[in-house]
Every structure is written in structure tokens, then in C-alpha cells.
C-alpha atoms as a PDB file:
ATOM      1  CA  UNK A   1       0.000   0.000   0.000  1.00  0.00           C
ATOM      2  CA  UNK A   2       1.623   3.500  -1.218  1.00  0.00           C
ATOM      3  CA  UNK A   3      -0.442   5.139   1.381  1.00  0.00           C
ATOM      4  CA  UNK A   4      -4.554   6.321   2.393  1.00  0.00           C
ATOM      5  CA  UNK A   5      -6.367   9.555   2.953  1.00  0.00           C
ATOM      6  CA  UNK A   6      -9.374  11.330   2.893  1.00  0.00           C
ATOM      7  CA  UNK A   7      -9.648  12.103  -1.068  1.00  0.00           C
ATOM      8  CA  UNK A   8     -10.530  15.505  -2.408  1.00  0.00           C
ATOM      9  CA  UNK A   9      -9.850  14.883  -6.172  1.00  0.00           C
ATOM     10  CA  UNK A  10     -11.862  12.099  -6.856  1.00  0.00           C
ATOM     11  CA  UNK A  11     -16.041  13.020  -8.645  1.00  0.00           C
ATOM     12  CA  UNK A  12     -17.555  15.544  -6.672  1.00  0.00           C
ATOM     13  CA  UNK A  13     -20.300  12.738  -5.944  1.00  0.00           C
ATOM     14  CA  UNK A  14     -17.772  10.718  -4.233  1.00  0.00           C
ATOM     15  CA  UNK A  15     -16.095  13.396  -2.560  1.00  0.00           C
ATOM     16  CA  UNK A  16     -19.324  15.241  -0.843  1.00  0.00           C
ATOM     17  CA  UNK A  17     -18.069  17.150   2.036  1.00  0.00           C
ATOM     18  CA  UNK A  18     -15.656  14.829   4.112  1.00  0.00           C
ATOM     19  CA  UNK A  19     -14.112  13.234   0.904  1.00  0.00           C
ATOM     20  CA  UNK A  20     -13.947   9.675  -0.217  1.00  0.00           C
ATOM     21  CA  UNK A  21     -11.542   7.225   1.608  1.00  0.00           C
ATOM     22  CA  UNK A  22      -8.532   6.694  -0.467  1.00  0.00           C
ATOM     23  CA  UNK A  23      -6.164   3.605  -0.314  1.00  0.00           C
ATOM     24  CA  UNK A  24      -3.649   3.470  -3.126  1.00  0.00           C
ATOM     25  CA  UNK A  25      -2.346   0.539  -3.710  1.00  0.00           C
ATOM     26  CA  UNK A  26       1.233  -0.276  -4.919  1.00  0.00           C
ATOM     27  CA  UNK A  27       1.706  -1.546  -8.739  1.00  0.00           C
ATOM     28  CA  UNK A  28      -0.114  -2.485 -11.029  1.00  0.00           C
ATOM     29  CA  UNK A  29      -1.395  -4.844 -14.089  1.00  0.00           C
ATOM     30  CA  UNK A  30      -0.823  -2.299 -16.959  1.00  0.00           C
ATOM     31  CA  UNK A  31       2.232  -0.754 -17.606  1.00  0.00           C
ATOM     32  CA  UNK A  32       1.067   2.797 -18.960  1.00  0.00           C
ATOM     33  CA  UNK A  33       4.230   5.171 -20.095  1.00  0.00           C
ATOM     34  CA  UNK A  34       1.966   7.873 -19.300  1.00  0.00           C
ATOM     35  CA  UNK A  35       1.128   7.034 -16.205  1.00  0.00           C
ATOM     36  CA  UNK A  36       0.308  10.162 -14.120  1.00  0.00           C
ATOM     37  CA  UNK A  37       1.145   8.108 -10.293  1.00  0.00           C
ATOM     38  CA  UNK A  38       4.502   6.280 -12.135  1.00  0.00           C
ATOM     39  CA  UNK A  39       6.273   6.044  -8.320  1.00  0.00           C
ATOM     40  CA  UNK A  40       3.116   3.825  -6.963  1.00  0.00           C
ATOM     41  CA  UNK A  41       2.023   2.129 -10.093  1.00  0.00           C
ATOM     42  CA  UNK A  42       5.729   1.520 -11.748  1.00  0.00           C
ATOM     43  CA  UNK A  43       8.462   2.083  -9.138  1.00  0.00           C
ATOM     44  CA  UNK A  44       6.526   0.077  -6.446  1.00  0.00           C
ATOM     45  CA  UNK A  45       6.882   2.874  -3.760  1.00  0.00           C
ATOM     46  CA  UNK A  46       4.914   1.724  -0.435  1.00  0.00           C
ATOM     47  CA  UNK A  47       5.163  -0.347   2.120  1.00  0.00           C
ATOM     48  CA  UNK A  48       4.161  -4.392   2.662  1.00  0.00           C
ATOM     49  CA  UNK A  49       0.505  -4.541   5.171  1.00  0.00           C
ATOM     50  CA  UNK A  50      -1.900  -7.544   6.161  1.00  0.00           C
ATOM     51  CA  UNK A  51      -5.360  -7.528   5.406  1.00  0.00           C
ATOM     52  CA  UNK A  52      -5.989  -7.111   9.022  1.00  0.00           C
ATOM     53  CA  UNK A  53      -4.445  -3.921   9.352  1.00  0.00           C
ATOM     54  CA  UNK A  54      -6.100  -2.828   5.869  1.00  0.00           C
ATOM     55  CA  UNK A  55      -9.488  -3.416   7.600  1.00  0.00           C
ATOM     56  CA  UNK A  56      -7.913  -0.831  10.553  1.00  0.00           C
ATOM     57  CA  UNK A  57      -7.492   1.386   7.816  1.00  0.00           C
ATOM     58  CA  UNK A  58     -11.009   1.180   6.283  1.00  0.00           C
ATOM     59  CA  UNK A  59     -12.100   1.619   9.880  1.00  0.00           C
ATOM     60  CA  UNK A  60     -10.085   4.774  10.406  1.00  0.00           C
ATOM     61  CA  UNK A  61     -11.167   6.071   6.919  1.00  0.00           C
ATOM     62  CA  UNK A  62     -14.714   5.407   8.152  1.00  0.00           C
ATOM     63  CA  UNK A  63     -14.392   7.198  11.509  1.00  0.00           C
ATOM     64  CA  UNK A  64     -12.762  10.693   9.897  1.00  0.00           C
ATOM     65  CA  UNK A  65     -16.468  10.507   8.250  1.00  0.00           C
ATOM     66  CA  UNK A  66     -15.231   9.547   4.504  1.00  0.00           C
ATOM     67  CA  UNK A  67     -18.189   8.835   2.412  1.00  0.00           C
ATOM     68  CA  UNK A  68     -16.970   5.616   1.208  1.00  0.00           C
ATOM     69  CA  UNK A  69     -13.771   3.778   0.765  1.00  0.00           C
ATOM     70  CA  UNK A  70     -12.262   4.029  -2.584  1.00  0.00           C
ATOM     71  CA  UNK A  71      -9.645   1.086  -3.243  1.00  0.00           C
ATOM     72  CA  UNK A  72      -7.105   2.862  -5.862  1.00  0.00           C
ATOM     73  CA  UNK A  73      -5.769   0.287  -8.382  1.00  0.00           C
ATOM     74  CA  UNK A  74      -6.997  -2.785  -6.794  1.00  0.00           C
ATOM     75  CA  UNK A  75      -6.894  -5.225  -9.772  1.00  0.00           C
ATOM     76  CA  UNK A  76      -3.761  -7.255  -8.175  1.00  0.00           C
ATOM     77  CA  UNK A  77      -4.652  -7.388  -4.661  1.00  0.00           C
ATOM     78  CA  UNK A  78      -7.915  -8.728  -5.205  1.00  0.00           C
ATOM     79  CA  UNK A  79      -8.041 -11.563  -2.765  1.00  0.00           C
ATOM     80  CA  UNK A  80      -6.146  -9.529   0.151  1.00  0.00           C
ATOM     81  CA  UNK A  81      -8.710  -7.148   0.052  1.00  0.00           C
ATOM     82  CA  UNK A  82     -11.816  -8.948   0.192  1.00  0.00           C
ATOM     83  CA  UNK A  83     -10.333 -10.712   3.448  1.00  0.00           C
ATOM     84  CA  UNK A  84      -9.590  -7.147   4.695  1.00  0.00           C
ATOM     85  CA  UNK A  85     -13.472  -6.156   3.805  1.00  0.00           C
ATOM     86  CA  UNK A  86     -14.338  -9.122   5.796  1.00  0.00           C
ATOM     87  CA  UNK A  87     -12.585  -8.320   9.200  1.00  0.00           C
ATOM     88  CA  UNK A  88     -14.039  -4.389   8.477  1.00  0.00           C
ATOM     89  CA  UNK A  89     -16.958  -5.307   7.875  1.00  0.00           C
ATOM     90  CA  UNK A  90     -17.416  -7.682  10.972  1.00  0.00           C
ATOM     91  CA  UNK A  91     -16.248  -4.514  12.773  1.00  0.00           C
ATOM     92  CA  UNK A  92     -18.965  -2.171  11.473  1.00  0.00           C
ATOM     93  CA  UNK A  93     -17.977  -0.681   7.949  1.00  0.00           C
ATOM     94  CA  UNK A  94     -20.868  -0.040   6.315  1.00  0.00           C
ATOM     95  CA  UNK A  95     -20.032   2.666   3.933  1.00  0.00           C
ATOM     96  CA  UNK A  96     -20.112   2.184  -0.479  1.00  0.00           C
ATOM     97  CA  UNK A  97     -17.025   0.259  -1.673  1.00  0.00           C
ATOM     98  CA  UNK A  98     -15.509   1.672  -4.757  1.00  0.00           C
ATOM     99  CA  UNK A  99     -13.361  -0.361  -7.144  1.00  0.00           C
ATOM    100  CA  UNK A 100     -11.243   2.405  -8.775  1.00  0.00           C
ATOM    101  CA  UNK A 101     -10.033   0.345 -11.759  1.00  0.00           C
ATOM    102  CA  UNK A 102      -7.962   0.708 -14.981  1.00  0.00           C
ATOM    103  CA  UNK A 103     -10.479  -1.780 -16.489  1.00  0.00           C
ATOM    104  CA  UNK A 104      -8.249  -4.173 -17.126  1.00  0.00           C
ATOM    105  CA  UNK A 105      -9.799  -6.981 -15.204  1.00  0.00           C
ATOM    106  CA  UNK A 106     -11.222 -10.477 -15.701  1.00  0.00           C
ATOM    107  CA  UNK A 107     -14.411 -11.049 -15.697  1.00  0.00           C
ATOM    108  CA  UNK A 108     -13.903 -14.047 -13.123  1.00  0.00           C
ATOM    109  CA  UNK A 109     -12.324 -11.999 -10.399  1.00  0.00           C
ATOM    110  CA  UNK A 110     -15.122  -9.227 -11.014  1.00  0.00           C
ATOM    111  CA  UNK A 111     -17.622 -12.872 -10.277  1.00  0.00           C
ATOM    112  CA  UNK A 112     -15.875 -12.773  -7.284  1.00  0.00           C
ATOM    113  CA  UNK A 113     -16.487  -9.094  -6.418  1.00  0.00           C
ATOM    114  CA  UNK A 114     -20.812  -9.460  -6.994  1.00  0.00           C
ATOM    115  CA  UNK A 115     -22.584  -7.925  -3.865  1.00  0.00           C
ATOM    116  CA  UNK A 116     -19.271  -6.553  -2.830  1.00  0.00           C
ATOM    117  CA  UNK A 117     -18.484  -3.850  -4.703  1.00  0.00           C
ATOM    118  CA  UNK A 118     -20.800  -1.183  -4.310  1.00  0.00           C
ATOM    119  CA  UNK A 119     -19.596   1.320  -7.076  1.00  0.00           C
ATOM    120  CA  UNK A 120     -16.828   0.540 -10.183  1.00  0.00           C
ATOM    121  CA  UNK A 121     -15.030   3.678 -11.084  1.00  0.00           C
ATOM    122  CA  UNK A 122     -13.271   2.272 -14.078  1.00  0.00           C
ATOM    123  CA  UNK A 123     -11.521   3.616 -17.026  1.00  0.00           C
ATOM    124  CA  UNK A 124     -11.621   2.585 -20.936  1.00  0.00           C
ATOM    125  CA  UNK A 125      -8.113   4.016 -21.771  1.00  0.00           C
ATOM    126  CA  UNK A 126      -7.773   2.838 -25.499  1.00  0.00           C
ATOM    127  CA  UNK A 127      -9.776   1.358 -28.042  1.00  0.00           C
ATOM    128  CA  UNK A 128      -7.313   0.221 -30.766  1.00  0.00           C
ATOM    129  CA  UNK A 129      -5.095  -3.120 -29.929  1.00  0.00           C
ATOM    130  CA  UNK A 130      -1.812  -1.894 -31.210  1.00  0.00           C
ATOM    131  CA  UNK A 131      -2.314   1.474 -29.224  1.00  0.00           C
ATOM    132  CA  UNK A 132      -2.969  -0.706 -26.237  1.00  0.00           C
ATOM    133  CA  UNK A 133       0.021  -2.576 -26.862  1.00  0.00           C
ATOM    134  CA  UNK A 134       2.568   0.450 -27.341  1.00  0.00           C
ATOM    135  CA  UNK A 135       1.569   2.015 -24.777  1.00  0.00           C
ATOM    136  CA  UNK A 136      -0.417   0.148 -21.755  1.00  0.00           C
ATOM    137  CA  UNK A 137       1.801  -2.889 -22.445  1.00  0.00           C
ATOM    138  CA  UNK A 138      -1.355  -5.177 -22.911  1.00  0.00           C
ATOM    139  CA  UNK A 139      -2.282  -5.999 -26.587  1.00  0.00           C
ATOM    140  CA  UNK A 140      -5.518  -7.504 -25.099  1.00  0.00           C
ATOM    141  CA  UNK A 141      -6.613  -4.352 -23.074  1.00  0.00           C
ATOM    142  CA  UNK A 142      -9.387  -3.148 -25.290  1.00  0.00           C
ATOM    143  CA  UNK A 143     -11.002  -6.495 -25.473  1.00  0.00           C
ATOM    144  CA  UNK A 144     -10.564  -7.042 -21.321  1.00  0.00           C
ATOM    145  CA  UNK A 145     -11.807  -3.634 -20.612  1.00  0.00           C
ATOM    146  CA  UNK A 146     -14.925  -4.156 -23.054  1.00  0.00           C
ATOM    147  CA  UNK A 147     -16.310  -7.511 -21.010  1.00  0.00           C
ATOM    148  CA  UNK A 148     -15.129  -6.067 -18.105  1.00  0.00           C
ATOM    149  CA  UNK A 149     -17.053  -3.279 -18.031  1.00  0.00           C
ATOM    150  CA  UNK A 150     -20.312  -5.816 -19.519  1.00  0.00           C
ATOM    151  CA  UNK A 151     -19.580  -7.482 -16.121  1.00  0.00           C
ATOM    152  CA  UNK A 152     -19.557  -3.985 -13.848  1.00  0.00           C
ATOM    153  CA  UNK A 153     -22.687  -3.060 -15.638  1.00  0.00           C
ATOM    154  CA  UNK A 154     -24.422  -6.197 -14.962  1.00  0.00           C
ATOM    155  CA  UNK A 155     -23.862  -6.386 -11.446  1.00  0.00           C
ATOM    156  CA  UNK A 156     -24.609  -2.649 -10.376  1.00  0.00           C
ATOM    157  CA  UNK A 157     -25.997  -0.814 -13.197  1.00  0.00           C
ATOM    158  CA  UNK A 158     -26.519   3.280 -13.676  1.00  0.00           C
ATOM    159  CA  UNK A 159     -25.595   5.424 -10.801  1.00  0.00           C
ATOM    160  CA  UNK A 160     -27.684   5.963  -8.409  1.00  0.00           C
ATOM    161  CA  UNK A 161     -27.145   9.141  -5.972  1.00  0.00           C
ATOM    162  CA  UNK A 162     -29.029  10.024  -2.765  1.00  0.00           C
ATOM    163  CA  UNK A 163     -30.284  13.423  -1.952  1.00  0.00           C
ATOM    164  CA  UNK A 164     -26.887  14.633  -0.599  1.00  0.00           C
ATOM    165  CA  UNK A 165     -24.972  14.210  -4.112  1.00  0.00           C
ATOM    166  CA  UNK A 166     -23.164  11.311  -2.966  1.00  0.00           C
ATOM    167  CA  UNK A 167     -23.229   8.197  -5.147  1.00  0.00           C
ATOM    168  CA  UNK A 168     -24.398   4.787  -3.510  1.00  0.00           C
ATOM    169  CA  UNK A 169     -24.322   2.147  -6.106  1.00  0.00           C
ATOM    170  CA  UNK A 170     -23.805   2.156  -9.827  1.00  0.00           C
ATOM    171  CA  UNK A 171     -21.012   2.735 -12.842  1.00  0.00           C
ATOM    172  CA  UNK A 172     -19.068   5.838 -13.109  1.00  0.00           C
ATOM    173  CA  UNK A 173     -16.623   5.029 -16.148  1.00  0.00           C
ATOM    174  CA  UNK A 174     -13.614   7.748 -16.958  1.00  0.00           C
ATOM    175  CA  UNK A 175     -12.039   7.996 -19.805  1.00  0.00           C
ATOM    176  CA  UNK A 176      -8.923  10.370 -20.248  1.00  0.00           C
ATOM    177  CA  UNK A 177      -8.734  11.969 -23.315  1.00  0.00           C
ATOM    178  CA  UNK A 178      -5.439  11.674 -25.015  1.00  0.00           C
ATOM    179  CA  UNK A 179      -3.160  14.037 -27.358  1.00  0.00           C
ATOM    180  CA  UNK A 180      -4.048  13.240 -31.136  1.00  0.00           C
ATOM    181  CA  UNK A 181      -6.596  10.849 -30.980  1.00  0.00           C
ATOM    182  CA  UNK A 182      -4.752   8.304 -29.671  1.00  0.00           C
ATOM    183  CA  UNK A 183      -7.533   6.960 -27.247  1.00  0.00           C
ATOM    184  CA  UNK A 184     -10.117   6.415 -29.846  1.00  0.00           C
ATOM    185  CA  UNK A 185     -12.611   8.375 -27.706  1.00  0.00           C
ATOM    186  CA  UNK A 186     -15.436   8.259 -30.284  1.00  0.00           C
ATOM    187  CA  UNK A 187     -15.247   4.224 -31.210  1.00  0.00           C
ATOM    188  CA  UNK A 188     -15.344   3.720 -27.113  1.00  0.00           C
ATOM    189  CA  UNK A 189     -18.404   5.564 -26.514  1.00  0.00           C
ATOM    190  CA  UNK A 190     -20.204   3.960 -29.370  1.00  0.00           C
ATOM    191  CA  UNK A 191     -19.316   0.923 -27.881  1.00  0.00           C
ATOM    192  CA  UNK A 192     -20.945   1.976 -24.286  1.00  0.00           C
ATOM    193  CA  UNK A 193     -24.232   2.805 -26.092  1.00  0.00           C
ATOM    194  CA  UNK A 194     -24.321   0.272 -28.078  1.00  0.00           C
ATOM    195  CA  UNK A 195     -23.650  -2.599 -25.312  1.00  0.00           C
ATOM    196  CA  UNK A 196     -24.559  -0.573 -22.334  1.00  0.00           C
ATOM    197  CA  UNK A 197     -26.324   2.384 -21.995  1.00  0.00           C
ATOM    198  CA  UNK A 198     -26.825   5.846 -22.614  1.00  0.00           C
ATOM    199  CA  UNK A 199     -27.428   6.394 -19.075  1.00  0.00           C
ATOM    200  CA  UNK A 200     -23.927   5.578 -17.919  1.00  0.00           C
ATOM    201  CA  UNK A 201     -22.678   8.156 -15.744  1.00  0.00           C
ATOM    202  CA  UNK A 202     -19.195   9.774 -17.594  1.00  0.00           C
ATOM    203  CA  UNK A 203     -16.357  11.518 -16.557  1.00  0.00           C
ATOM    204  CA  UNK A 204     -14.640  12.691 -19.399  1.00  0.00           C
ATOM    205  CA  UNK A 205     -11.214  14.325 -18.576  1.00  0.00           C
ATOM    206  CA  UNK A 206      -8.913  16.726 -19.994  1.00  0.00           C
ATOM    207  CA  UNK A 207      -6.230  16.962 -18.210  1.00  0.00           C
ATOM    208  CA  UNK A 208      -3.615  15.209 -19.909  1.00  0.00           C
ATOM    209  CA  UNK A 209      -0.197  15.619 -19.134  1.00  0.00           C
ATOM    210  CA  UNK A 210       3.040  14.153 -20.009  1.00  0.00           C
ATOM    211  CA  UNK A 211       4.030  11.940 -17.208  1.00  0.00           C
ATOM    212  CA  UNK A 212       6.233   8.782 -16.523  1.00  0.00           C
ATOM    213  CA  UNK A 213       8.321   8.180 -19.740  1.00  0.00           C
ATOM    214  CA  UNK A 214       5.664   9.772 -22.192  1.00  0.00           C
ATOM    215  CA  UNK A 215       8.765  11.950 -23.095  1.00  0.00           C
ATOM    216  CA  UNK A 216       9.537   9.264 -25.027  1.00  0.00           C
ATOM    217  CA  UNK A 217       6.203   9.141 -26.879  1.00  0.00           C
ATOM    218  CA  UNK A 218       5.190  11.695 -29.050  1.00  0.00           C
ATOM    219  CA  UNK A 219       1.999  12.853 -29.227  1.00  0.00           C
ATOM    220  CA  UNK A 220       2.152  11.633 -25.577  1.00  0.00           C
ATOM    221  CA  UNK A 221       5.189  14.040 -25.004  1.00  0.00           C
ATOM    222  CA  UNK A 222       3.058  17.184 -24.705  1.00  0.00           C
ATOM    223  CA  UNK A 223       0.096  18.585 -23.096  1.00  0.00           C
ATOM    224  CA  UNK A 224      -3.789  18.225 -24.681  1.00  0.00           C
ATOM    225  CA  UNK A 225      -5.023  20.803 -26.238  1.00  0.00           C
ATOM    226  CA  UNK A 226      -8.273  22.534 -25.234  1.00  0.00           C
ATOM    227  CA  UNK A 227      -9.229  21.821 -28.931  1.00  0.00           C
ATOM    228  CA  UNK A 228      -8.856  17.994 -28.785  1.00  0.00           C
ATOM    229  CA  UNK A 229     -10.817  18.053 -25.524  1.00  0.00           C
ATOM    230  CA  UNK A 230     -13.563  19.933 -27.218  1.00  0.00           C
ATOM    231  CA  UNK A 231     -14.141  17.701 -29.783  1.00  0.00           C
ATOM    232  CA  UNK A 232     -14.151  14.284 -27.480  1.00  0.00           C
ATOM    233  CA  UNK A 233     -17.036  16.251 -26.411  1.00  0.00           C
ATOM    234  CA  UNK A 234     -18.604  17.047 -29.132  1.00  0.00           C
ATOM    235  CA  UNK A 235     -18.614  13.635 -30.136  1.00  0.00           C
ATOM    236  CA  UNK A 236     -20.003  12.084 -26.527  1.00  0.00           C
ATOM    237  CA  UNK A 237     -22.977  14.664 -27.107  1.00  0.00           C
ATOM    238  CA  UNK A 238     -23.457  13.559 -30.724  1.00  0.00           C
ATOM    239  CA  UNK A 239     -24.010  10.424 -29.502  1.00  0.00           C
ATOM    240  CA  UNK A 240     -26.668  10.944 -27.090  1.00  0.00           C
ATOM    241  CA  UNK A 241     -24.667  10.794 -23.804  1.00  0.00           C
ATOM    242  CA  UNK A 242     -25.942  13.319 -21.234  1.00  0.00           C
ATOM    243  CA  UNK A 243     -24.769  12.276 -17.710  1.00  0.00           C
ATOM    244  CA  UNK A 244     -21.219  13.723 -16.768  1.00  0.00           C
ATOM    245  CA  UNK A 245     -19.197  14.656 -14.157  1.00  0.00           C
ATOM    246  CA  UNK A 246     -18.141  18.031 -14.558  1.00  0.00           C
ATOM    247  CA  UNK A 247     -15.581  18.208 -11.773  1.00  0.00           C
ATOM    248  CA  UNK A 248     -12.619  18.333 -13.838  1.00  0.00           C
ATOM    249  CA  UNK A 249     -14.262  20.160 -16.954  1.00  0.00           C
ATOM    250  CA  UNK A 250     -14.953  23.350 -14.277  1.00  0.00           C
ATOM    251  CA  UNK A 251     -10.974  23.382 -13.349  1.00  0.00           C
ATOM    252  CA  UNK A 252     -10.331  23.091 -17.218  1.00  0.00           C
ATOM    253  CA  UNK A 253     -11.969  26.268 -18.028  1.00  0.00           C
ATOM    254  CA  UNK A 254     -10.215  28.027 -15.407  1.00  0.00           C
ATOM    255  CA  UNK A 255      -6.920  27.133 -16.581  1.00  0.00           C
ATOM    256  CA  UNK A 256      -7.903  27.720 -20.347  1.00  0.00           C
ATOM    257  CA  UNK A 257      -8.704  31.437 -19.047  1.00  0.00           C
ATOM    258  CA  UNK A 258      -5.651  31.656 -17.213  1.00  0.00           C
ATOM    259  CA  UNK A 259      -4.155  31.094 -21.002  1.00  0.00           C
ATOM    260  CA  UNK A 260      -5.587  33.126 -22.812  1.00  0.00           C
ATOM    261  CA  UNK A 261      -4.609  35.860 -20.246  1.00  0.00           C
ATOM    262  CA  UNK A 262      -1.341  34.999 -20.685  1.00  0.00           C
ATOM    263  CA  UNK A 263      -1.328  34.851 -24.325  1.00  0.00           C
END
């Protein structure tokens, strides 16, 4: 585990007022050379824990009055943490679990995770094979990520969120939008209304930056433009899709401004 915290950055539906309870967990089963948390997800930086003292954690999370508790790249520590969830739960957790994934997950260990997981925050990075192999090291992502998400869907369905703005059971899917069209924004979405639903809740983000070894990577060696951000959207709202998060789109605008400014 790289470390745990009330979360402020997260959707504004899982962050409410007391934020959502972060663990980040060390590693990972992609290799992205973009990667925007490199030192956890590459490098390995953390420290060894037993599932017992994850469920202190949870517990601790829980008692600083987190909304729920968000498990940050999970994929790999799959059976570790539903022992943990065990003890915590025997204990008294009862908040929302969140399985904040890269979507690269099999469908049997998401089996597994029926009636546990309350909430799958998961990401469709790339849609095209040899993208996904270049750069996520994992020639099979696209097809992974596409049953995966089939499985999410089936188990907890649209988002549903309570009268406070927080979210309590459902699909939030991100997908980062990537310097020249590299993500293949437009063939993912068509594949979420085709095989799931126009009502899936979207977080469509902009914020791109050039992180990890992306130096070595061009287009991935600079920053997105607002331009290629605008037309992801355009094509998400040419599609039909109408339920975003607009967390990240309201910090975009203020940096665009800052820009112009500048310029």
C-alpha cells in the first residue's frame, strides 16, 4: 500500500463534504508510459501490510467521516482485500465500496467481487489493440476492458445518488482523453451505447499531461489541447450521452482562461 487519505480529487459525488476514503495501492497490471502516479504504479513505492491492518485502515477512513472507501488500483490485490473487507466489515464498515479500476480486469475476479463492490469507477483508456500494446503494455486491453465493463454493468448498473450528491451504487466510467486521438474516444463511446447504456454516468477528462516516460512518446510528449478536448465532447454529445461529471471540466476552463490571459 503507497499510502490512504481522505480524497478531495476524486467526482464531486464521491467526494461530498468529508471526501472519499482513499487507499492506493502499490503496482499495477498495466504498464502505462503515461502514467500520471509512475512512483506507486511503476516504481513500487509503499510499504508491505496484512489484510488485518487494511481493515484498521477502512475503519479509520470510516471514523474521519469519509463517504466511502475508494480502493485505488486494486486489480492485483484482489483476494487480500476482500479478506480485509471481511474483518471491516465484521467490525462495522458499512459505507459504499468503490473499485477504482484501470479496467483491465477479468471477468472471473469481477464474479468474485458481486454484492461486494458497491460502485466501479473504471476507465476505458484505449480502443485500438496496437495502441494498447505500445503504450499500456497489454495488446488484449481493449477487449478485457470491453467484457469487463459488460460485467460492472451487470452487477450494479446506472448510478444511483441520494439526496446529498453522494453516489451509492452504480457505474461511473472515466475515460482520459489523449493528445491526437490516440484513445479512440469516439469508437469507445459507441461501444458503451451500443452494449450498455446511454445512461452511464461519464467523466470525461482533460487533463492530460506528459508523465512517466511519455517523453519518449510523441503525441504523448506534450500537453492536450483545449481543442482535442472539445471535440471528445462534441462527439459524446453527438451520440446521445448526457450524464457527466463536470468536476474536472470546471478546473479546465479556469486554466484555459488563465491562457488566454497569458497569451
Amino acid at each position: 500500500m503507497a499510502g490512504y487519505e481522505p480524497h478531495f480529487g476524486e467526482e464531486a459525488c464521491l467526494v461530498g463534504e468529508k471526501g472519499s476514503g482513499a487507499i492506493f495501492f502499490s503496482g499495477c497490471n498495466l504498464a502505462c508510459v503515461f502514467c500520471q502516479t509512475y512512483e506507486i504504479s511503476r516504481l513500487g513505492a509503499g510499504k508491505e501490510i496484512s489484510p488485518q491492518e487494511l481493515a484498521e485502515i477502512m475503519l479509520e477512513l470510516k471514523a474521519s467521516g469519509c463517504h466511502n472507501i475508494n480502493l485505488v488500483s486494486p486489480s492485483h490485490q484482489v483476494r487480500q482485500i476482500v479478506e480485509a473487507l471481511q474483518i471491516a466489515i465484521s467490525k462495522g464498515l458499512n459505507l459504499p465500496i468503490v473499485y477504482n479500476t484501470g479496467g483491465y480486469d477479468k471477468v472471473e475476479t469481477l464474479k468474485i467481487l458481486d454484492g461486494i463492490v458497491d460502485i466501479y469507477l473504471a476507465d476505458f483508456k484505449v480502443w485500438d489493440e496496437e495502441v494498447a500494446a505500445k503504450y499500456l503494455g497489454a495488446r488484449d486491453y481493449p477487449q478485457v476492458a470491453r467484457q469487463a465493463l459488460k460485467e460492472m454493468y451487470r452487477q450494479v448498473g446506472n448510478l444511483v445518488i441520494d439526496k446529498k450528491g453522494l453516489a451509492q451504487k452504480g457505474l461511473i466510467l472515466r475515460h482520459l482523453v489523449l493528445p491526437g486521438r490516440l484513445a479512440g474516444t469516439k469508437e469507445i463511446f459507441k461501444f458503451v451505447k451500443e452494449e450498455l447504456s446511454l445512461e452511464v454516468y461519464i467523466n470525461l477528462m482533460g487533463h492530460y499531461h506528459p508523465a512517466g516516460e511519455a517523453s519518449k512518446y510523441p503525441p504523448l510528449n506534450r500537453p492536450l489541447t483545449r481543442e482535442e478536448f472539445e471535440e471528445a465532447l462534441k462527439e459524446l454529445k453527438a451520440l446521445g450521452f448526457t450524464k457527466f461529471d463536470r468536476t474536472h471540466w470546471l478546473l479546465l476552463s479556469i486554466i484555459w482562461k488563465k491562457e488566454r490571459k497569458s497569451k
